[in-house]
Every structure is written in C-alpha cells, then in structure tokens.
N, C-alpha and C. Protein backbone atom coordinates (compact mmCIF):
# COMPACT_ATOMS: atom_id res chain seq x y z
N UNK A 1 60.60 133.18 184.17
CA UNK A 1 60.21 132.18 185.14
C UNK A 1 59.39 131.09 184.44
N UNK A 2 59.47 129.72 184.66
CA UNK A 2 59.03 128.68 183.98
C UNK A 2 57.81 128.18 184.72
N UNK A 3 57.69 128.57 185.76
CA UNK A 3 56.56 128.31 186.31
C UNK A 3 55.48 129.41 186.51
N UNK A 4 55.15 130.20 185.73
CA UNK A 4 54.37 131.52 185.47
C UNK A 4 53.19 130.81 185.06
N UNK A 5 51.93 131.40 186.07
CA UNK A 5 50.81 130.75 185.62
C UNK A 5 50.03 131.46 184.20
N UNK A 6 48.90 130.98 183.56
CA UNK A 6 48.51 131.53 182.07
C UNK A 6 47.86 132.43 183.11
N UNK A 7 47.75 133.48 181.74
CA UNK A 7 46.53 134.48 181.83
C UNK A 7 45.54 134.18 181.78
N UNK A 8 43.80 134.47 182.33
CA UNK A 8 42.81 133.82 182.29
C UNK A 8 42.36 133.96 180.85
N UNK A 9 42.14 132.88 179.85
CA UNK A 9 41.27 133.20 178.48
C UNK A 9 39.96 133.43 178.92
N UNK A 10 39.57 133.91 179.43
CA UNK A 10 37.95 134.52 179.67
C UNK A 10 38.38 136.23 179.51
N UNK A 11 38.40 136.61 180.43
CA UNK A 11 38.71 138.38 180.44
C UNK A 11 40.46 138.30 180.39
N UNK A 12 41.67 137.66 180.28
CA UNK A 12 42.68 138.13 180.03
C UNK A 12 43.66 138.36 181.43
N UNK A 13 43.27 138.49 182.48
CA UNK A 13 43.70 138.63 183.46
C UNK A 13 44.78 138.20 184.18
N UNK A 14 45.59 138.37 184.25
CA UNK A 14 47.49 138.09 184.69
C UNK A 14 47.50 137.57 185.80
N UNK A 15 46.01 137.61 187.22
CA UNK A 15 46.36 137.74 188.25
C UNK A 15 45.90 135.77 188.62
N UNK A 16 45.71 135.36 187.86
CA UNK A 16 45.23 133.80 188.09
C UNK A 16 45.84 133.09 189.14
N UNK A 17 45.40 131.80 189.87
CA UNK A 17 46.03 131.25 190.44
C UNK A 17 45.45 129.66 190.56
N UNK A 18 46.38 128.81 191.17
CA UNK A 18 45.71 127.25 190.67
C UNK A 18 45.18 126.50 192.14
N UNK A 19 44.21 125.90 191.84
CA UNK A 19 43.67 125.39 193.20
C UNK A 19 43.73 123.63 192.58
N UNK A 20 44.52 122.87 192.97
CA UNK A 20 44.39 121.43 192.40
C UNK A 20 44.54 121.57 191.15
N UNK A 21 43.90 121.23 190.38
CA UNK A 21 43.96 120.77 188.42
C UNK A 21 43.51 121.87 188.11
N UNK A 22 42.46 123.00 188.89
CA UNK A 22 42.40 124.16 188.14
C UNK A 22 42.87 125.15 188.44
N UNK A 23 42.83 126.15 187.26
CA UNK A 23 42.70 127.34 187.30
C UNK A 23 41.96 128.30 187.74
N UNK A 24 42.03 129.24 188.48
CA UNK A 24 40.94 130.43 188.77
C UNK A 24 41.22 131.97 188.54
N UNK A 25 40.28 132.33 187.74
CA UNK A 25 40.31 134.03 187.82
C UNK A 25 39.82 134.55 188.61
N UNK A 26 40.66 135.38 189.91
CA UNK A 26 39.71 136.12 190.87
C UNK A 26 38.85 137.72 190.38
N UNK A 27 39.51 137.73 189.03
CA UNK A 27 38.31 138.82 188.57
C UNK A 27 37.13 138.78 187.86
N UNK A 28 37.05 137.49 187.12
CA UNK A 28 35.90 137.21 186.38
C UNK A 28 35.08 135.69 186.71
N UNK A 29 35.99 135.10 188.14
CA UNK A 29 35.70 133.70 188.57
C UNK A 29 35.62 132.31 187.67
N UNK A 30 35.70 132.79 186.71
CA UNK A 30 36.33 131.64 185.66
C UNK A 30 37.36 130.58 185.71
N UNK A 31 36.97 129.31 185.39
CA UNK A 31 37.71 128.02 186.27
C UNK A 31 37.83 126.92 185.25
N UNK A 32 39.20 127.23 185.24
CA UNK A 32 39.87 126.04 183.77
C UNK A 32 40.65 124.96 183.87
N UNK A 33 40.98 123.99 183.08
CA UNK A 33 41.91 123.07 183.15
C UNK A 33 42.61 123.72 182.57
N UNK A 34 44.24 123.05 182.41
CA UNK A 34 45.31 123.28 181.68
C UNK A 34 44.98 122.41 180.68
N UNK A 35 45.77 123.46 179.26
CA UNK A 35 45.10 122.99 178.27
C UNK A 35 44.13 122.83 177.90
N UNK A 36 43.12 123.20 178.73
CA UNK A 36 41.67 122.90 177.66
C UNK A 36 41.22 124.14 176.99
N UNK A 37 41.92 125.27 176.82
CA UNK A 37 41.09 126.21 176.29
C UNK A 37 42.60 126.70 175.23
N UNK A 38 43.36 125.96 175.00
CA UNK A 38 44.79 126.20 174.21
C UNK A 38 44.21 126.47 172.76
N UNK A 39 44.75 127.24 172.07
CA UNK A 39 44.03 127.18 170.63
C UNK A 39 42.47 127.96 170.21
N UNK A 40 42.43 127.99 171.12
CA UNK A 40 40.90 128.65 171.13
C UNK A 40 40.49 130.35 171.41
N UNK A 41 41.29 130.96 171.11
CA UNK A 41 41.36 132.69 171.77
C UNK A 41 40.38 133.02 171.30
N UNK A 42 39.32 133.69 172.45
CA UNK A 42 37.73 134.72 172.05
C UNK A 42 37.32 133.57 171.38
N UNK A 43 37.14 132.35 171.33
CA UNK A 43 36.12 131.21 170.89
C UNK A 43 34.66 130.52 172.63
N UNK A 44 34.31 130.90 172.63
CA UNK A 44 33.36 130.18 174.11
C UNK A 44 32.58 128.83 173.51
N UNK A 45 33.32 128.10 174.78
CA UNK A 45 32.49 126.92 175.01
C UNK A 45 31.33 126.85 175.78
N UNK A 46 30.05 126.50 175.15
CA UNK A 46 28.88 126.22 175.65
C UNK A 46 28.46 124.87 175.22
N UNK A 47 27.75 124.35 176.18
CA UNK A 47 27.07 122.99 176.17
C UNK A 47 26.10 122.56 176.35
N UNK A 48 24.90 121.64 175.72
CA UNK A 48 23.93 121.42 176.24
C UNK A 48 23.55 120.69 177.20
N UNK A 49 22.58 120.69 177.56
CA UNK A 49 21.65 119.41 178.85
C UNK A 49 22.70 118.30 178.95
N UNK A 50 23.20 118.14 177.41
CA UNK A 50 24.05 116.52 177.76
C UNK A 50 25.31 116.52 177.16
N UNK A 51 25.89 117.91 177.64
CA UNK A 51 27.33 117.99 177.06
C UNK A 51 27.39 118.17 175.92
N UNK A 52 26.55 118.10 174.97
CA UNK A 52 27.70 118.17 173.31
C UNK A 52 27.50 119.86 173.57
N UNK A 53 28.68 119.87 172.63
CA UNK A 53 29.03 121.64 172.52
C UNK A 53 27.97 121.91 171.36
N UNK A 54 28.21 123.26 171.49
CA UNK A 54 27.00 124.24 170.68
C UNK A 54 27.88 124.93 170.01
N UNK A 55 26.82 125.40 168.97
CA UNK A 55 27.79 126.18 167.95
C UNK A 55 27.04 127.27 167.22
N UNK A 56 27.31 128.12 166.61
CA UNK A 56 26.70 129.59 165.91
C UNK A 56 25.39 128.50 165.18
N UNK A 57 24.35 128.95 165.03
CA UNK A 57 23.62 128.20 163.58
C UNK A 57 23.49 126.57 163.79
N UNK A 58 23.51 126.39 165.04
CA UNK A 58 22.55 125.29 165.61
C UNK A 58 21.29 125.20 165.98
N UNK A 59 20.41 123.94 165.40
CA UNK A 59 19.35 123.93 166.05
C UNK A 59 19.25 123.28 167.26
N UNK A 60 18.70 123.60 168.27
CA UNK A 60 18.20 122.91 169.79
C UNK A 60 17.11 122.73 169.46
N UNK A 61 16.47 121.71 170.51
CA UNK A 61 15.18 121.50 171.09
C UNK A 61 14.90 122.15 172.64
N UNK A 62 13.79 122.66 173.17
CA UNK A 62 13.19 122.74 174.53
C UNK A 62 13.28 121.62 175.13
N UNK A 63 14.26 121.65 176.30
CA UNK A 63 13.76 119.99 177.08
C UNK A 63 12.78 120.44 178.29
N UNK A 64 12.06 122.07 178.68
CA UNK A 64 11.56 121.70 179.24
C UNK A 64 10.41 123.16 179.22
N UNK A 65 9.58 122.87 179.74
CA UNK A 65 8.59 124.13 179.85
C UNK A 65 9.15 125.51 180.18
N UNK A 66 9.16 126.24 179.64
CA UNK A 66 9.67 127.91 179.95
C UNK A 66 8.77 128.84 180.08
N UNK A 67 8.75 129.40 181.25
CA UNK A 67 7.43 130.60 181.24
C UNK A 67 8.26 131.84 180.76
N UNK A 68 7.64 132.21 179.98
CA UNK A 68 8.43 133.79 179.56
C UNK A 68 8.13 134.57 180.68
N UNK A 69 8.85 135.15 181.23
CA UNK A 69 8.80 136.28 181.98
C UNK A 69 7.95 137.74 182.30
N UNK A 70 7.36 138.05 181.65
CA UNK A 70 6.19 139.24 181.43
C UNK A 70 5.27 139.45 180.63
N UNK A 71 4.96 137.61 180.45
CA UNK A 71 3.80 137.00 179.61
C UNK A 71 3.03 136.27 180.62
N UNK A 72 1.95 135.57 179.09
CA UNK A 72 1.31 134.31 180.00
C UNK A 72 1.75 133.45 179.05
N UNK A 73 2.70 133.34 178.24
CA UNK A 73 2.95 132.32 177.26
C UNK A 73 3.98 131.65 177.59
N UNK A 74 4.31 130.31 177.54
CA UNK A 74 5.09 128.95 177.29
C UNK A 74 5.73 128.83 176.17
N UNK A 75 7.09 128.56 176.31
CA UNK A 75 7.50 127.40 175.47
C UNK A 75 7.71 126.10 175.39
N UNK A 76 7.03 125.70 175.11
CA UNK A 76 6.55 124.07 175.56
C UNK A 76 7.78 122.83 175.01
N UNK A 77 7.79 121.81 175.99
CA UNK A 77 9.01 121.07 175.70
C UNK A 77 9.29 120.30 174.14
N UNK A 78 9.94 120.49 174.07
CA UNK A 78 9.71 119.97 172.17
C UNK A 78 9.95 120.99 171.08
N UNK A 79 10.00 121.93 171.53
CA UNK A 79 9.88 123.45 170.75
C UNK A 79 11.31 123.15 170.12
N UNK A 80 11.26 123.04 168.35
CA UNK A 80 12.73 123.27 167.88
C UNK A 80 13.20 125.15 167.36
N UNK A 81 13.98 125.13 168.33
CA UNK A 81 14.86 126.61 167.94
C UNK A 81 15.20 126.48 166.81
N UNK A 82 15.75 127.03 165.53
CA UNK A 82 16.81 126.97 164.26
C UNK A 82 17.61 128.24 164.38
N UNK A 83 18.98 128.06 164.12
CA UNK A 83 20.17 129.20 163.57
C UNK A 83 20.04 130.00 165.37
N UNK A 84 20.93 129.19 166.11
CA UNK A 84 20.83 130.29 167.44
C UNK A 84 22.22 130.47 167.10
N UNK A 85 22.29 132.14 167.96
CA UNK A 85 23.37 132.52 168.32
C UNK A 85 24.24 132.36 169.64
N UNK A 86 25.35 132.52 169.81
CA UNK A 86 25.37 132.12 171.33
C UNK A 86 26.47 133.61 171.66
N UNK A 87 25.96 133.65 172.66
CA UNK A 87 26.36 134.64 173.69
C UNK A 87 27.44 135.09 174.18
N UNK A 88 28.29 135.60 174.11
CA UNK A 88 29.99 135.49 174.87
C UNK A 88 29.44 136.25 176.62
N UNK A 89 29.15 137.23 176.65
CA UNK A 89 28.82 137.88 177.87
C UNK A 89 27.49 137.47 178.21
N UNK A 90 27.10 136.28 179.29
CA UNK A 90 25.74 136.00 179.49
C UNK A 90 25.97 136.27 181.06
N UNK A 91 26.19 137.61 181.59
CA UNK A 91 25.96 137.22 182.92
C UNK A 91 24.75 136.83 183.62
N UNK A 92 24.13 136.90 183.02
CA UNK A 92 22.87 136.41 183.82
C UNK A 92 22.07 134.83 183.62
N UNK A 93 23.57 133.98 182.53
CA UNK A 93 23.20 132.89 182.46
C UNK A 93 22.47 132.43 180.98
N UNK A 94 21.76 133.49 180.55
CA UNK A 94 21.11 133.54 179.08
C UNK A 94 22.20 133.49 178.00
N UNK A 95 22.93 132.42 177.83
CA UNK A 95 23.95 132.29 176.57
C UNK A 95 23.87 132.04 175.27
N UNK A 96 22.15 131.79 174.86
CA UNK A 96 21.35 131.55 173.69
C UNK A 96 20.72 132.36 173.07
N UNK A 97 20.99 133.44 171.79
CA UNK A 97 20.29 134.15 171.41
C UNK A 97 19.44 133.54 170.17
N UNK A 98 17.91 133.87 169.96
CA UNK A 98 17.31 132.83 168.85
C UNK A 98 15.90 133.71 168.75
N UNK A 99 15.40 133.36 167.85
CA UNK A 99 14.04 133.64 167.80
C UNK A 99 13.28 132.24 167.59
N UNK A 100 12.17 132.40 168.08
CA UNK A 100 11.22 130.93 168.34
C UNK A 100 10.15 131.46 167.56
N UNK A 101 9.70 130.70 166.30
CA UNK A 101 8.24 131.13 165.85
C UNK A 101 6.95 130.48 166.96
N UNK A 102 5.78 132.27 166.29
CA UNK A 102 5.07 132.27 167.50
C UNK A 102 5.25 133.18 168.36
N UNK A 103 6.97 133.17 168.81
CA UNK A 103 7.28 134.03 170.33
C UNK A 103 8.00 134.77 170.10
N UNK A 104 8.87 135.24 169.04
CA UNK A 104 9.71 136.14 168.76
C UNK A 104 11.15 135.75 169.42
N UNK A 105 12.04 137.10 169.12
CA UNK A 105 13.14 137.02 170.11
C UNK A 105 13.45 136.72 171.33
N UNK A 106 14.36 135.83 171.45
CA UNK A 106 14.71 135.79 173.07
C UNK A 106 15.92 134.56 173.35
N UNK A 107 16.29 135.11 174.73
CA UNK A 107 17.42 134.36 175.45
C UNK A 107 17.37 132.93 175.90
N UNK A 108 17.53 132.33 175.78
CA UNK A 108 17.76 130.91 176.44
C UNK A 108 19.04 130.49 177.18
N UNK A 109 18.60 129.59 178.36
CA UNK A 109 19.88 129.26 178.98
C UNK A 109 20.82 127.62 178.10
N UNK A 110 21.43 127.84 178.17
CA UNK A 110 21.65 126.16 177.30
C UNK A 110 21.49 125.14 178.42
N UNK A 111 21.00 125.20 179.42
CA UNK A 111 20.94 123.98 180.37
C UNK A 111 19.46 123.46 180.27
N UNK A 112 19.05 124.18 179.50
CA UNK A 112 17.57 123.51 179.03
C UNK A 112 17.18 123.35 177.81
N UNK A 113 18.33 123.24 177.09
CA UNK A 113 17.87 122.84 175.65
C UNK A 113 19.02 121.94 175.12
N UNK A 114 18.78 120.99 174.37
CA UNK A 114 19.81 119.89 173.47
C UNK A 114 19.71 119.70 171.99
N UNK A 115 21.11 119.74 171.88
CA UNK A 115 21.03 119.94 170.40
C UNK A 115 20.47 118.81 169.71
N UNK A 116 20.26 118.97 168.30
CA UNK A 116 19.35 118.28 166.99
C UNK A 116 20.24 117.34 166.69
C-alpha cells in the first residue's frame, strides 16, 4: 500500500496517524512533520530558549533563576554550563544532563537555557 503511514521515530510504533501536516503517536504522543526526522534514527532533537539545536558537549548559559529543589541554593541567570549531555528519555522534561561548578550534578530543562 502506497499510502502506509511511517512508524513513529520516537518509540517505533506502527500504530501512527495524521492530523493536518502532522503526525501523531498515540503511544508515546509524539508529533512530527513529514520528513523532518528522515535520516536521523535514535538521534533527538532538542532546542534552546531560541531554537538553535543542542548538541552532546555544548555549552549553555542560565537564562533564568533556578531554585534547586531540596536546597536553598540558586542557579543564578548567567551561570555557563560546559560539555552537557542531553537526554533521550526526559519524561519529566529534564533533557539536560551537566554538572555546574559549585552545585554539582544535575538536570536542566532546555527551555531555560541558550546556547554559547
């Protein structure tokens, strides 16, 4: 059949279906154009504050105050990350793995940081 929709490149999934220009996976909710993820198998696109893509061993900046979670410490806006990793499985949104001197290890979302 020539009109067989793709499998989802996120989790793989056969069961996809198209709503307008996109794509949707009803198992992993993942939502694509055609063609935009061609060429790219197990590669994830992430982006910063202002769109440019991210990559293994990028530095970001903080664009904005971060309270760590089961501290009293900040990462204050301006803070440069070096060599982050990025995430394939972030369900919870944390797609930045890095260490920050000062604060040690930790997650970042990329919607608050832009690259160098």
């Amino acid at each position: 059949m020539s009109d067989q929709l793709p499998a989802c490149p996120q989790c793989h999934s056969e069961y996809t279906y198209q709503d307008a220009d996109l794509f949707i996976c009803p198992e992993c909710a993942n939502e694509w154009k055609e063609n935009e993820n061609l060429g790219q198998d197990d590669q994830i696109i992430i982006k910063d504050a202002n769109g440019n893509v991210l990559a293994d061993g990028d530095s970001v900046t903080v664009i904005k105050d971060l309270k760590i979670k089961g501290s009293s410490s900040v990462v204050k806006v301006g803070t440069k990350v070096k060599s982050i990793r990025l995430v394939a499985d972030a369900s919870d949104g944390h797609n930045i793995d890095c260490k920050i001197d000062g604060i040690g290890a930790m997650k970042l979302k990329s919607e608050f940081v832009k690259k160098v």
